[in-house]
Protein backbone atom coordinates (compact mmCIF):
# COMPACT_ATOMS: atom_id res chain seq x y z
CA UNK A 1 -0.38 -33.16 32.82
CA UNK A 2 0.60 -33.01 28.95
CA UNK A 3 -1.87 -33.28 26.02
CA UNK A 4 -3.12 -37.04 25.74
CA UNK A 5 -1.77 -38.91 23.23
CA UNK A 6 -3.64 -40.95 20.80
CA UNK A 7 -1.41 -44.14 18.89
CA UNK A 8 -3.28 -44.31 15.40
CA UNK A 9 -2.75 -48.01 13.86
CA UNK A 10 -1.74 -46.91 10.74
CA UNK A 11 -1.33 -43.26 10.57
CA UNK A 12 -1.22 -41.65 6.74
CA UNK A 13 -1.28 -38.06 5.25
CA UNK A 14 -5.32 -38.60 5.36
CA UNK A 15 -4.98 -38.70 9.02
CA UNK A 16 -3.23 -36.37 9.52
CA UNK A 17 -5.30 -34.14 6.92
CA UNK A 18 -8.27 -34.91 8.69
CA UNK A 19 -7.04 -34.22 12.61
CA UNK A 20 -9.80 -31.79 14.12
CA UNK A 21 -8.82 -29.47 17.24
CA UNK A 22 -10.96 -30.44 20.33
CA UNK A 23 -11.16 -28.58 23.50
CA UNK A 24 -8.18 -29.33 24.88
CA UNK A 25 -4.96 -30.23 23.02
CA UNK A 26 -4.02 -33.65 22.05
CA UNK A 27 -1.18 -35.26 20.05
CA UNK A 28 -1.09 -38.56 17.25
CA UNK A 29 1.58 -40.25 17.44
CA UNK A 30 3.12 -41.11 14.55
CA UNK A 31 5.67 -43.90 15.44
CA UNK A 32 9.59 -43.72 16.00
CA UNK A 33 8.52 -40.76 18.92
CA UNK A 34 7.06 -38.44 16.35
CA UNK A 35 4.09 -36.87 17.42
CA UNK A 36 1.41 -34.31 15.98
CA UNK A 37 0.06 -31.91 18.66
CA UNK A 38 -3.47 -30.67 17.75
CA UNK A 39 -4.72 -27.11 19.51
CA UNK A 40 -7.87 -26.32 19.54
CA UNK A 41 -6.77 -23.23 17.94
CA UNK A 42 -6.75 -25.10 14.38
CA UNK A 43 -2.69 -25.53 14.80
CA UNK A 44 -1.20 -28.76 14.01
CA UNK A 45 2.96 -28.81 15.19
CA UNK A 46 4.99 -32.12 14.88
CA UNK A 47 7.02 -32.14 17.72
CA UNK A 48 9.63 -35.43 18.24
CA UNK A 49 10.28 -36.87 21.77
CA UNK A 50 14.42 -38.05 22.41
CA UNK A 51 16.54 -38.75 25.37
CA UNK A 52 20.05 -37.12 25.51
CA UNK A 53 22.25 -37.95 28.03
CA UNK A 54 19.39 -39.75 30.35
CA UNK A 55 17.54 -36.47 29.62
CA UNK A 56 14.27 -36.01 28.27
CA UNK A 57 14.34 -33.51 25.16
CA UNK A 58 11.58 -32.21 23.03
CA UNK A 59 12.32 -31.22 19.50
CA UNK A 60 10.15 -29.28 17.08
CA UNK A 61 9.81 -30.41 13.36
CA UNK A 62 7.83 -27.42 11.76
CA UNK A 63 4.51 -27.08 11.64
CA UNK A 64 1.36 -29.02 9.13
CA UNK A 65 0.59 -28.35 6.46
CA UNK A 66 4.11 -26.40 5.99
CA UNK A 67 5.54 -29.63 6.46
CA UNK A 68 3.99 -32.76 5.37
CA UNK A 69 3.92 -36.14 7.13
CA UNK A 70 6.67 -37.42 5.00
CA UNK A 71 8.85 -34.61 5.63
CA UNK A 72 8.17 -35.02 8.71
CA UNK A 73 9.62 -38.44 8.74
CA UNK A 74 12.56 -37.53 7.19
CA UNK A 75 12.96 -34.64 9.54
CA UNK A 76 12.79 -37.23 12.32
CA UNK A 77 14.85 -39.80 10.99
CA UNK A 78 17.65 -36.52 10.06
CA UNK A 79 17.28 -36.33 14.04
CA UNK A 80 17.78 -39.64 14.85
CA UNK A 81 21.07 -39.56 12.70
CA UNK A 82 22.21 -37.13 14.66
CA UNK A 83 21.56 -38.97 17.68
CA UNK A 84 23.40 -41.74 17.02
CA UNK A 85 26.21 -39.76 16.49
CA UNK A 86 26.28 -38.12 19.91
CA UNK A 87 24.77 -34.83 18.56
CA UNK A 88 21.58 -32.69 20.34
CA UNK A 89 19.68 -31.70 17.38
CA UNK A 90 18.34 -28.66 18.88
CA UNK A 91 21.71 -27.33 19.31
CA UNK A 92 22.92 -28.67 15.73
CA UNK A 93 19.79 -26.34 14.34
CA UNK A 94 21.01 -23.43 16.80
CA UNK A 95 24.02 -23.50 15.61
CA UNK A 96 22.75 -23.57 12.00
CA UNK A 97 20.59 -20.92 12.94
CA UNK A 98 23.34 -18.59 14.13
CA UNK A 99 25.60 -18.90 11.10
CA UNK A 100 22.36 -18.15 8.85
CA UNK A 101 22.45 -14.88 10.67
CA UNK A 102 25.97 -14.29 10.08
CA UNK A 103 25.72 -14.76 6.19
CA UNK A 104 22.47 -12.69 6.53
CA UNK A 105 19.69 -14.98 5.21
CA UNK A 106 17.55 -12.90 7.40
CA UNK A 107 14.08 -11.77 6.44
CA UNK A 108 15.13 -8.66 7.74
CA UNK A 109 18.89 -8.30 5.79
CA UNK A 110 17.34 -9.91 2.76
CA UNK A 111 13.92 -7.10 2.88
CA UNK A 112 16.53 -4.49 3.20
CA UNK A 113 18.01 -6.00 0.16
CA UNK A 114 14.74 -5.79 -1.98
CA UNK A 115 14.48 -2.49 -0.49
CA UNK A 116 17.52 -0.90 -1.55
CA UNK A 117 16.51 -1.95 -4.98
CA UNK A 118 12.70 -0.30 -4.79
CA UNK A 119 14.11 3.14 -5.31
CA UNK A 120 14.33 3.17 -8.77
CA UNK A 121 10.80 1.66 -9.26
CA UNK A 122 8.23 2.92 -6.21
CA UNK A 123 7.85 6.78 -5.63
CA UNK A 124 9.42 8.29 -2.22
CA UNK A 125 5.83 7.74 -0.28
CA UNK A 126 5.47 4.28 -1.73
CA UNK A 127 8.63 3.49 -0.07
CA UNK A 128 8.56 5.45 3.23
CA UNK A 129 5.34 3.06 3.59
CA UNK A 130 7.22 0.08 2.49
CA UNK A 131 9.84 0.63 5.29
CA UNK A 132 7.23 1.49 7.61
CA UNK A 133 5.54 -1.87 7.36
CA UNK A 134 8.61 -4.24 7.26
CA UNK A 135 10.41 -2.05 9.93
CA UNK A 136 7.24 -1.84 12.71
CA UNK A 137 5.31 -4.24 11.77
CA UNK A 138 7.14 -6.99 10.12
CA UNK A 139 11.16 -7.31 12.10
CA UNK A 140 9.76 -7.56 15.48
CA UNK A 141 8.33 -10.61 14.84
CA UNK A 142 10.54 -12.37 12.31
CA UNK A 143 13.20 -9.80 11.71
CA UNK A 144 15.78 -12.14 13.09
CA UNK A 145 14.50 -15.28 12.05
CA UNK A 146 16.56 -17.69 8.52
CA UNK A 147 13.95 -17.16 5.97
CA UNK A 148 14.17 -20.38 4.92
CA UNK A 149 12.35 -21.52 8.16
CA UNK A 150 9.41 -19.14 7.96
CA UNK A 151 6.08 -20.77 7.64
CA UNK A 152 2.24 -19.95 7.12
CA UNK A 153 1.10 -20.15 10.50
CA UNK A 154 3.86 -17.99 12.24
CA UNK A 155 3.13 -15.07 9.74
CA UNK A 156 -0.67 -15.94 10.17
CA UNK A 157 -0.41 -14.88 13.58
CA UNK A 158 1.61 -11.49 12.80
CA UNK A 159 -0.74 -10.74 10.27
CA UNK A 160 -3.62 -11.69 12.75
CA UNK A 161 -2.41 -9.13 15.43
CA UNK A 162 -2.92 -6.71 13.17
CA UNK A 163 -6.32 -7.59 11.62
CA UNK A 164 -7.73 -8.08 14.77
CA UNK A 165 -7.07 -4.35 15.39
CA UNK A 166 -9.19 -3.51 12.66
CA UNK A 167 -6.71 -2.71 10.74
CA UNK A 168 -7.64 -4.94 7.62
CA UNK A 169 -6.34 -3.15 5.00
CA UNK A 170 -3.18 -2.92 6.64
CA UNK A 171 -2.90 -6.07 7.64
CA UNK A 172 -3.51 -6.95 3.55
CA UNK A 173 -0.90 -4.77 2.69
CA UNK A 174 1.70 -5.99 4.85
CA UNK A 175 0.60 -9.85 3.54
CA UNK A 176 1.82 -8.52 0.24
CA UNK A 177 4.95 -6.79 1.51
CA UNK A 178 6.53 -9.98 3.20
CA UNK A 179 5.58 -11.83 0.05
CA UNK A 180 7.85 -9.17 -2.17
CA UNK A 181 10.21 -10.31 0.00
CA UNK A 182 9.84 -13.91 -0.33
CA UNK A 183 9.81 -13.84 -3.76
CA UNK A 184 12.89 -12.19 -4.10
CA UNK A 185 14.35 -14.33 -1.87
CA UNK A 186 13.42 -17.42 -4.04
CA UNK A 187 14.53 -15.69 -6.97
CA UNK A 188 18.00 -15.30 -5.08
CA UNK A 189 17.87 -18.80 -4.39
CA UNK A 190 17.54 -17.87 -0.40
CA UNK A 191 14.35 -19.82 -0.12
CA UNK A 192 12.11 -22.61 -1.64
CA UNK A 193 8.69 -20.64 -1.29
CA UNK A 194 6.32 -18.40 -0.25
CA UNK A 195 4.43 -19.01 2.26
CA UNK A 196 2.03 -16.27 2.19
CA UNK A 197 0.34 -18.21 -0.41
CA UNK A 198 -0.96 -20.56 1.85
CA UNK A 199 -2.93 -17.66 3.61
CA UNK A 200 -5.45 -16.67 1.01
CA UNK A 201 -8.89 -15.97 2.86
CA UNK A 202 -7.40 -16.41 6.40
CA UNK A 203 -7.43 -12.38 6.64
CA UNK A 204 -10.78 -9.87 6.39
CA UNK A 205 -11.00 -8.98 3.09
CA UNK A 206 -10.85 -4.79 4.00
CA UNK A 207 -14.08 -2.45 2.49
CA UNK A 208 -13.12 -1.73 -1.23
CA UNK A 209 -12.01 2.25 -1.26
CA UNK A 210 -13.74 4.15 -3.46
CA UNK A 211 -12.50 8.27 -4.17
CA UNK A 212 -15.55 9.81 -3.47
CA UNK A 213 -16.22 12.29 -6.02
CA UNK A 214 -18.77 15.50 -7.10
CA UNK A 215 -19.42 15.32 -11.15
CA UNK A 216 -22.76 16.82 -11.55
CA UNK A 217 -21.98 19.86 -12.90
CA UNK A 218 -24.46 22.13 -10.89
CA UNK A 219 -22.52 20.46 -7.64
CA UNK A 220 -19.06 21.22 -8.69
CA UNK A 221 -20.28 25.06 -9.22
CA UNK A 222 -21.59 24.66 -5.70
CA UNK A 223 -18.14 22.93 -4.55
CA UNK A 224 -15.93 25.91 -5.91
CA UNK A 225 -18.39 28.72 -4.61
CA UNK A 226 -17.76 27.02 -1.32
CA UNK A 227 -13.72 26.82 -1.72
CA UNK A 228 -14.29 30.68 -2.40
CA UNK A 229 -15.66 31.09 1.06
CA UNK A 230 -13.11 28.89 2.93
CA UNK A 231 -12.21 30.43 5.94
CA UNK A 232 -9.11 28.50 6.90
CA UNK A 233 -5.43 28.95 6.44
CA UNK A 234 -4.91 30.58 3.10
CA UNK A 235 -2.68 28.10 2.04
CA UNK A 236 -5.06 25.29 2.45
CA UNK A 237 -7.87 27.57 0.17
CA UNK A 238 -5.13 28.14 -2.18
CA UNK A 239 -4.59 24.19 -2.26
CA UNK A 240 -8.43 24.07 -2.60
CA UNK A 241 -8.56 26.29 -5.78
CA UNK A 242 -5.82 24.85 -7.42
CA UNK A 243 -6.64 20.94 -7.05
CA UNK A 244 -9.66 21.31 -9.45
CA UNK A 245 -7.28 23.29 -11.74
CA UNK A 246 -4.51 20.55 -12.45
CA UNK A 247 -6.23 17.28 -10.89
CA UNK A 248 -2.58 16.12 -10.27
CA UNK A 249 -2.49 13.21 -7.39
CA UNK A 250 -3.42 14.45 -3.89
CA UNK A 251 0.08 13.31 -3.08
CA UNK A 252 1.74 15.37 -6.24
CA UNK A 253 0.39 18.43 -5.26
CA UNK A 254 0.62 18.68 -1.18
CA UNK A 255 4.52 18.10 -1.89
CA UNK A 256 4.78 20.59 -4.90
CA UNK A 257 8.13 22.37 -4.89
CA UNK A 258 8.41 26.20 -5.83
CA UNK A 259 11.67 24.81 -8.03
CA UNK A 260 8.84 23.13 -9.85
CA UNK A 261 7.19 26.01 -11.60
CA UNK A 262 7.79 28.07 -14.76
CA UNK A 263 5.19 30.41 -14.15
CA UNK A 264 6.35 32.56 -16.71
CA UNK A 265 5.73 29.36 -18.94
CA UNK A 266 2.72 28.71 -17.56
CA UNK A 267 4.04 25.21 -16.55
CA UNK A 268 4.36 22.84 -13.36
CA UNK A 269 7.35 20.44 -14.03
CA UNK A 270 6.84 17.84 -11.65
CA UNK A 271 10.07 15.34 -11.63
CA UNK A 272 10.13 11.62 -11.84
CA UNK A 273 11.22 10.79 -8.53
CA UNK A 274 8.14 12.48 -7.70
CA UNK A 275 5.64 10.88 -9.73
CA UNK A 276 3.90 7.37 -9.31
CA UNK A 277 5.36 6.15 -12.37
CA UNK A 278 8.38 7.42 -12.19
CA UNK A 279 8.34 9.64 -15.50
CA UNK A 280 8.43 13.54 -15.60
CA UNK A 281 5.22 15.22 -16.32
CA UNK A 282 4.27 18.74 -17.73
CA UNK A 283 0.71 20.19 -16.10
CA UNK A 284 0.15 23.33 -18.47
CA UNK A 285 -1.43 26.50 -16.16
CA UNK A 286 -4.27 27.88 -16.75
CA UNK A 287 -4.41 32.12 -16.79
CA UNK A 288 -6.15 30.50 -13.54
CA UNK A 289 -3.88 28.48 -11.62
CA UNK A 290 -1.08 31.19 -12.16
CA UNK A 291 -3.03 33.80 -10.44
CA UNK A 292 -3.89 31.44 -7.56
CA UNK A 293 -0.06 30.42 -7.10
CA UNK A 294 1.49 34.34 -7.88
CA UNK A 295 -0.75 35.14 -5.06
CA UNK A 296 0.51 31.97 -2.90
CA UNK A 297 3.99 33.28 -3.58
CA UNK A 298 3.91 36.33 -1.17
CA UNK A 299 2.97 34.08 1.11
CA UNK A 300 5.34 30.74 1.11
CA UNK A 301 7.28 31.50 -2.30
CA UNK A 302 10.49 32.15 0.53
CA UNK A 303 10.32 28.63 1.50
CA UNK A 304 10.78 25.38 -0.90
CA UNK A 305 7.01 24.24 -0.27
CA UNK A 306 4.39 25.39 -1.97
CA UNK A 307 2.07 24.33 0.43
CA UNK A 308 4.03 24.16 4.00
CA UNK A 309 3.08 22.38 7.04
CA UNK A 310 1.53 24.32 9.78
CA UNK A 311 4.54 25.59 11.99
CA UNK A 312 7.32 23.99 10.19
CA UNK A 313 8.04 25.16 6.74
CA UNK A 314 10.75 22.18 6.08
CA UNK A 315 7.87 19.92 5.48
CA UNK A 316 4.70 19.61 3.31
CA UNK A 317 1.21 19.91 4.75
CA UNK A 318 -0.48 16.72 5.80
CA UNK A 319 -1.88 14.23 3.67
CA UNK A 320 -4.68 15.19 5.53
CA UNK A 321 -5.10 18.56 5.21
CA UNK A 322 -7.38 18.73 1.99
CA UNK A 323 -9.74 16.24 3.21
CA UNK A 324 -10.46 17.97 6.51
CA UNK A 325 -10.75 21.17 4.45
CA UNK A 326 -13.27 19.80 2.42
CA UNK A 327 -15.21 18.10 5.74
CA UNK A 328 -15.07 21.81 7.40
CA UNK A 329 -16.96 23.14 4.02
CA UNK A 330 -19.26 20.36 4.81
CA UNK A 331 -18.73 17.57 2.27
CA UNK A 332 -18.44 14.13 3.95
CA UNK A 333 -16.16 11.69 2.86
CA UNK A 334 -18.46 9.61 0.89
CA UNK A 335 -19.10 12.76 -0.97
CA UNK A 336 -15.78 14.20 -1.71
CA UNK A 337 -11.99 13.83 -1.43
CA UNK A 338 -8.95 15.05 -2.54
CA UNK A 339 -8.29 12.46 -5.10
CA UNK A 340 -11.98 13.17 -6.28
CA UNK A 341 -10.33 16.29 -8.25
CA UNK A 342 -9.26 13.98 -10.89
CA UNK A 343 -12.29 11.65 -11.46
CA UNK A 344 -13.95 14.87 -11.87
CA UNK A 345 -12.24 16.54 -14.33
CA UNK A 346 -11.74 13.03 -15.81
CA UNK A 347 -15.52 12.76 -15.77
CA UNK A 348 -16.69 16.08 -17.33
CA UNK A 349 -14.09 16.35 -19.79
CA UNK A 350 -14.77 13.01 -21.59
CA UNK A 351 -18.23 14.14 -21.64
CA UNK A 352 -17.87 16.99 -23.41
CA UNK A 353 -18.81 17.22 -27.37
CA UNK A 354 -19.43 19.82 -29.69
CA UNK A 355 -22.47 20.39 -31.66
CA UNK A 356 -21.56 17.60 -33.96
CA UNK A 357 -21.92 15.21 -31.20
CA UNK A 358 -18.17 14.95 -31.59
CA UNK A 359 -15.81 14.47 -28.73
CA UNK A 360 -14.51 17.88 -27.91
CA UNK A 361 -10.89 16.64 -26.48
CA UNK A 362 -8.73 13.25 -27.57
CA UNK A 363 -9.15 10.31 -24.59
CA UNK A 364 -5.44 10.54 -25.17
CA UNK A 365 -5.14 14.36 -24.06
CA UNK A 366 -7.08 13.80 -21.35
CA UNK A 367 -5.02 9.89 -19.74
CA UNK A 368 -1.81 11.94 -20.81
CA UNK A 369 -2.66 15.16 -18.57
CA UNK A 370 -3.93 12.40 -15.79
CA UNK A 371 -0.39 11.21 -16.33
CA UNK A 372 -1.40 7.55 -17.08
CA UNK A 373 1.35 6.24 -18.33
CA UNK A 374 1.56 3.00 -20.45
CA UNK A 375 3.03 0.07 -18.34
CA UNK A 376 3.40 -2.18 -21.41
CA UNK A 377 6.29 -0.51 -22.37
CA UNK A 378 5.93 -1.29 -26.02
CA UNK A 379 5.59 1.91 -27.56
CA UNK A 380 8.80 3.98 -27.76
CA UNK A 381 10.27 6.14 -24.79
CA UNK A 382 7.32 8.10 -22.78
CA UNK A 383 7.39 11.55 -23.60
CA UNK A 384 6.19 14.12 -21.36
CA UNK A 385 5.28 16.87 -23.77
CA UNK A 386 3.03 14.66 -26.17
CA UNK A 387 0.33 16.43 -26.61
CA UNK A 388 1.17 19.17 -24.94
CA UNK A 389 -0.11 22.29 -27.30
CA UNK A 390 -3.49 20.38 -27.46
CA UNK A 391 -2.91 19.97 -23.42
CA UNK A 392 -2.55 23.87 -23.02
CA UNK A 393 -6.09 24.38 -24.70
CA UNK A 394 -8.00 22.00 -22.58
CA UNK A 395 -6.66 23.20 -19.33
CA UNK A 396 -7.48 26.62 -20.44
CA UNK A 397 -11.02 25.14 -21.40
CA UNK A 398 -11.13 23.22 -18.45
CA UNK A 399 -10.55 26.15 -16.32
CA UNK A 400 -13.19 28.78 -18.34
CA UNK A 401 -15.35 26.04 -17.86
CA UNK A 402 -15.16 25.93 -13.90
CA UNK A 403 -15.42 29.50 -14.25
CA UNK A 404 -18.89 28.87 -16.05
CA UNK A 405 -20.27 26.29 -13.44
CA UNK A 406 -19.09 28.62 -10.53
CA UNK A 407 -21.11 31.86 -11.71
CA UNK A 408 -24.08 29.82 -12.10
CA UNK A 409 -23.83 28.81 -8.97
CA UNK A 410 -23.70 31.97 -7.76
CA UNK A 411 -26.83 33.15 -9.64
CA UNK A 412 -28.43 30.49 -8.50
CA UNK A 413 -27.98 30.90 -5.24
CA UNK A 414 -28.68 34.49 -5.53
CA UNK A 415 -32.24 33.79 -6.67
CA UNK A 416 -33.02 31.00 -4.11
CA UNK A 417 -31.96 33.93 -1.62
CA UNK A 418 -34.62 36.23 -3.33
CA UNK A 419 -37.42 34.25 -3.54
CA UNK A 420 -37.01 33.47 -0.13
CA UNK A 421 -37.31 37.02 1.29
C-alpha cells in the first residue's frame, strides 16, 4: 500500500511551504493528478499520476523547493499537452535526455571543460585535487546526468555520503568544486543556476586548520638542535634543515627540482607552474642552505628530485614526510608542521628592530620572500627580483640568526646536563 494521500481544499505555495515529514510518507494532492510526496526524510518530490494506453504511469516533476508549486503546474500542464497529443512524457524527457548527452551538456563534459581551462590559473597539486574530486567523487553520481536538471537535494545526498564519513572538509571542498562548475556553466549559458546555493548549513562546518607553529625563540633553538640529531633518512634531515632556511611552501620544497638551483648564485629559481600564484620566484641561499644542499647532491643530485621518494626516484617524497619527521623528533601536530616554517620566520623577522626601536627588515622584504603576491593586479607586472639585494641580506641574517638560537640551545642544554650530575 502507497503513501496516503491527503486532498487539501485549496492548496497554495504556503502549503506546500509548510508540509512537515511524518513517520511514514504521505502525498498532497494538488489537483489535475499532481501530487507532493512528503518523506519523513525532510524530502518533498512532486510526482504526477497519468494513464497511457489503459496504463497507469507515474511521472516525476523535480523536486521542492527546486521547483516551486507554480512550476510545478506548468510542468504538469507541459505533460498533459503532451498527452493529448499521443506522447509518454517520460519517454519525450528520455529522449531529451539522450540528445543532451550527445551535445555534451553533461556535468561531467562541461567540468572537463572548466578544467581544461584551470591550468593556466591553479598550480599542478591544486588541479590533480580538482580532478580527484570531480572524477571519484563527483561523476559517479551525476557524471552522466544534463546539468540543467541537477537540483539541491540530489547533490545534498552526494555531498552527505561523504560528510557522514567524517570527511567534512572534504565534503566542503567538493560543495565548492561542483559549484565552479555550475557557474561556468551559467556563464556558458548551459544552465539557469546553482544549486549549491541552496545548501548553505546543510553540511558540518569542518574544524578550522590552523599551521601549528614554534616562534619562541628559545623553542626554535631547541627545534633545530633536534633536526641536528634526526636519525632518519638523510634526505628527510636535509629537508628538515633546509625548511627553516627558505620557509618556501611545504609543497614548493618536497617537489624542488635540481634544474632549479644556481648554487653557484646562491639562488633557488622556482618556476611559475610551480608556484601557488603562478609567478616565478627567487629564494636567495644562505652560505647555509648551500652547504646543506652541496652535501644533498652526492646523494640525489643524479636524479631530478631534490628530495626523492623512498624507492622510486621518479617521484617526490610524500606530502607527508616532513610532518612525520617532525612527530618522530617528538613535536605533535598541534605543535609543529611543515607549513609552520614560514609563520616562523614570518613571526621573528617582523619582530626584529634595531636599537632605535626601528624595524630591522621592510614588511615588503619579508611578504615578497613569502612570495605573497598582490592579487589586485593594479600595480605593474610582478617582478620576481624586487627586492632582491635587500632579500640576500635577510636570508643571510635570517640564517646567522638560527645559528644564534641553535648554540644557545646547546649551552643550555649543556648546563641543565651539569647541574643535574
Amino acid at each position: 500500500m502507497g503513501p496516503k494521500t491527503h486532498v487539501a481544499k485549496a492548496v497554495t505555495a504556503k502549503t506546500v511551504e509548510n508540509a512537515k515529514p511524518g513517520e511514514r510518507p504521505y502525498k498532497i494532492g494538488c489537483g489535475n493528478r499532481l501530487v507532493l510526496l512528503v518523506t519523513p526524510k525532510r524530502g518533498k518530490y512532486w510526482r504526477l499520476k497519468y494513464r497511457l494506453n489503459g496504463e497507469e504511469r507515474g511521472y516525476s516533476l523535480g523536486t521542492y523547493p527546486d521547483v516551486s508549486l507554480a512550476l510545478a503546474r506548468q510542468k504538469a500542464a507541459d505533460a498533459a499537452g503532451l498527452l493529448r497529443s499521443g506522447v509518454d512524457p517520460a519517454e519525450a524527457r528520455r529522449e531529451q535526455q539522450a540528445e543532451t548527452v550527445a551535445q555534451g551538456d553533461t556535468f561531467k563534459a562541461i567540468a572537463e571543460e572548466w578544467l581544461s581551462q584551470q591550468g593556466r590559473k591553479l598550480s599542478t597539486a591544486t588541479l590533480d585535487k580538482a580532478r580527484w574530486i570531480l572524477g571519484d567523487l563527483v561523476y559517479p553520481s551525476i557524471g552522466d546526468r544534463p546539468i540543467r536538471e541537477l537540483t539541491a537535494p540530489e547533490l545534498l545526498k552526494l555531498l552527505q555520503d561523504i560528510d557522514e564519513d567524517g570527511k567534512h572538509e572534504t565534503a566542503q571542498r567538493t560543495k565548492a568544486r561542483i559549484s565552479q562548475v555550475m557557474r561556468y556553466a551559467i556563464a556558458t549559458g548551459r544552465a539557469e543556476r546553482d544549486p549549491t546555493q541552496d545548501l548553505r548549513g546543510a553540511l558540518t562546518a569542518p574544524k578550522p586548520v590552523h599551521h601549528a607553529a614554534i616562534t619562541e625563540p628559545a623553542k626554535v633553538g631547541q627545534l633545530l638542535l633536534d633536526i641536528d640529531g634526526y636519525s632518519g633518512q638523510p634526505a628527510t634531515q636535509a629537508a628538515l634543515k633546509l625548511a627553516p632556511l627558505v620557509f618556501v611552501r611545504p609543497g614548493e620544497l618536497r617537489a624542488a627540482e635540481w634544474s632549479e638551483f644556481l648554487l653557484d648564485q646562491a639562488e633557488w629559481r622556482i618556476p611559475a607552474e610551480r608556484m601557488k600564484m603562478k609567478q616565478l620566484h627567487i629564494v636567495p641561499l644562505s652560505k647555509q642552505a648551500v652547504a646543506i644542499l652541496r652535501e644533498l647532491h652526492r646523494l640525489t643530485g643524479r636524479g631530478k628530485y631534490v628530495f626523492p621518494a623512498m624507492g622510486n626516484s621518479d617521484r617526490p617524497m610524500s606530502e607527508n614526510t616532513v610532518n612525520k619527521a617532525l612527530r618522530l623528533l617528538g613535536y605533535a601536530q598541534d605543535e609543529m608542521t611543515g607549513h609552520g616554517f614560514r609563520t616562523m620566520a614570518s613571526t621573528l623577522l617582523n619582530e626584529q628592530h634595531t636599537a632605535q626601536d626601528e624595524r630591522r627588515f621592510s614588511g615588503d622584504w619579508i611578504e615578497r620572500q613569502l612570495a605573497h603576491v598582490e592579487s589586485n593586479k593594479v600595480r605593474a607586472a610582478y617582478n620576481a627580483a624586487e627586492y632582491l639585494p635587500q632579500r640576500r641580506k635577510m636570508m643571510q641574517w635570517w640564517a646567522d640568526y638560527l645559528d644564534g638560537l641553535k648554540a644557545d640551545a646547546a649551552r643550555a642544554a649543556k648546563k641543565e646536563k651539569k647541574n643535574a650530575a
